[in-house]
Protein backbone atom coordinates (compact mmCIF):
# COMPACT_ATOMS: atom_id res chain seq x y z
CA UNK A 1 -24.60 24.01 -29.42
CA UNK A 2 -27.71 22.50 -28.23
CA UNK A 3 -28.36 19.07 -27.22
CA UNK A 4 -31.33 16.73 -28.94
CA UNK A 5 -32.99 13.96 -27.42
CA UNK A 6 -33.55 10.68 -29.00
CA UNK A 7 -34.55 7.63 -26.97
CA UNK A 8 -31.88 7.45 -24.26
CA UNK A 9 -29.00 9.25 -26.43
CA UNK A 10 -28.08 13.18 -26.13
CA UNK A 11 -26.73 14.53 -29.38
CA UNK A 12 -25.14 17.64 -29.29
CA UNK A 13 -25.82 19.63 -32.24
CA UNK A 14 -23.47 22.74 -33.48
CA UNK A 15 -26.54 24.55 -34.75
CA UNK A 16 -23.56 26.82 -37.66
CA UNK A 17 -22.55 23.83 -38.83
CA UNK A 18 -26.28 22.19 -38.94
CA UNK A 19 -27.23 25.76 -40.83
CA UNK A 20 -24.19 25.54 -42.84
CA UNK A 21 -25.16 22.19 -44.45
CA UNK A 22 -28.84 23.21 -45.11
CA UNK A 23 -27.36 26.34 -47.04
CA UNK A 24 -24.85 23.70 -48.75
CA UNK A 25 -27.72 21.45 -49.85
CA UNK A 26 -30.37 24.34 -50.97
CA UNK A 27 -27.03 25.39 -53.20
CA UNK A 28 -26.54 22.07 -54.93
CA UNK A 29 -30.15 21.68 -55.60
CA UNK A 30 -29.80 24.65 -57.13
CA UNK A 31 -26.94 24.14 -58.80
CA UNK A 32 -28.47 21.02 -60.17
CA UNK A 33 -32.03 22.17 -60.82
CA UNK A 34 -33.85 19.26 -59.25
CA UNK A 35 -34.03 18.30 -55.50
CA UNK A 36 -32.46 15.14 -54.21
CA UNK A 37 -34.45 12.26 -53.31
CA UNK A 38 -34.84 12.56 -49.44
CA UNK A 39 -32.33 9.31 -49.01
CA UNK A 40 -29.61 11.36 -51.18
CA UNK A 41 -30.11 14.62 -48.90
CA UNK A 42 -29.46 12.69 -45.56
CA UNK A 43 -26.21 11.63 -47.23
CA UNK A 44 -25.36 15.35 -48.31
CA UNK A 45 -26.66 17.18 -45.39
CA UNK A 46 -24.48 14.42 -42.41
CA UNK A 47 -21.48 14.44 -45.02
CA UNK A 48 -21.84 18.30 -44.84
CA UNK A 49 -22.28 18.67 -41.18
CA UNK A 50 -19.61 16.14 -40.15
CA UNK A 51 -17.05 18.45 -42.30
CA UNK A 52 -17.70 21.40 -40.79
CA UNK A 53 -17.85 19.61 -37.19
CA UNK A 54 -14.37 18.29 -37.86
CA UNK A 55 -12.82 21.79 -38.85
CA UNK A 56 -14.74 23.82 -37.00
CA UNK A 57 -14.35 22.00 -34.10
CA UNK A 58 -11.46 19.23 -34.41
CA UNK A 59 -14.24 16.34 -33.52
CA UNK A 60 -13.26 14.73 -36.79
CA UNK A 61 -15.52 11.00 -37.23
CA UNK A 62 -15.17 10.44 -40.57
């Protein structure tokens, strides 16, 4: 884990799971043979990481 920095708030980052859901999005892309607009990738890419947060590490949010 590392932590990032963002005005006053620390966010603490699992960097496998943050890897994980790049990997997941460069798949789909693939998989779908055009990229996702960058408002469609945020969606993929936190729905991605907050899954593998919540099993990897029980902090389940959504």
């Amino acid at each position: 884990m590392f932590t990032i920095t963002m005005g006053v708030s620390n966010f603490l980052i699992d960097v496998d799971c943050f890897l994980d859901a790049i990997e997941f999005l460069e798949e789909l892309e693939e998989d779908l043979g055009f990229m996702l607009s960058d408002e469609h990738a945020t969606i993929v890419l936190n729905e991605q990481y907050a899954a593998c947060e919540c099993v990897a590490n029980g902090n389940c949010w959504i």
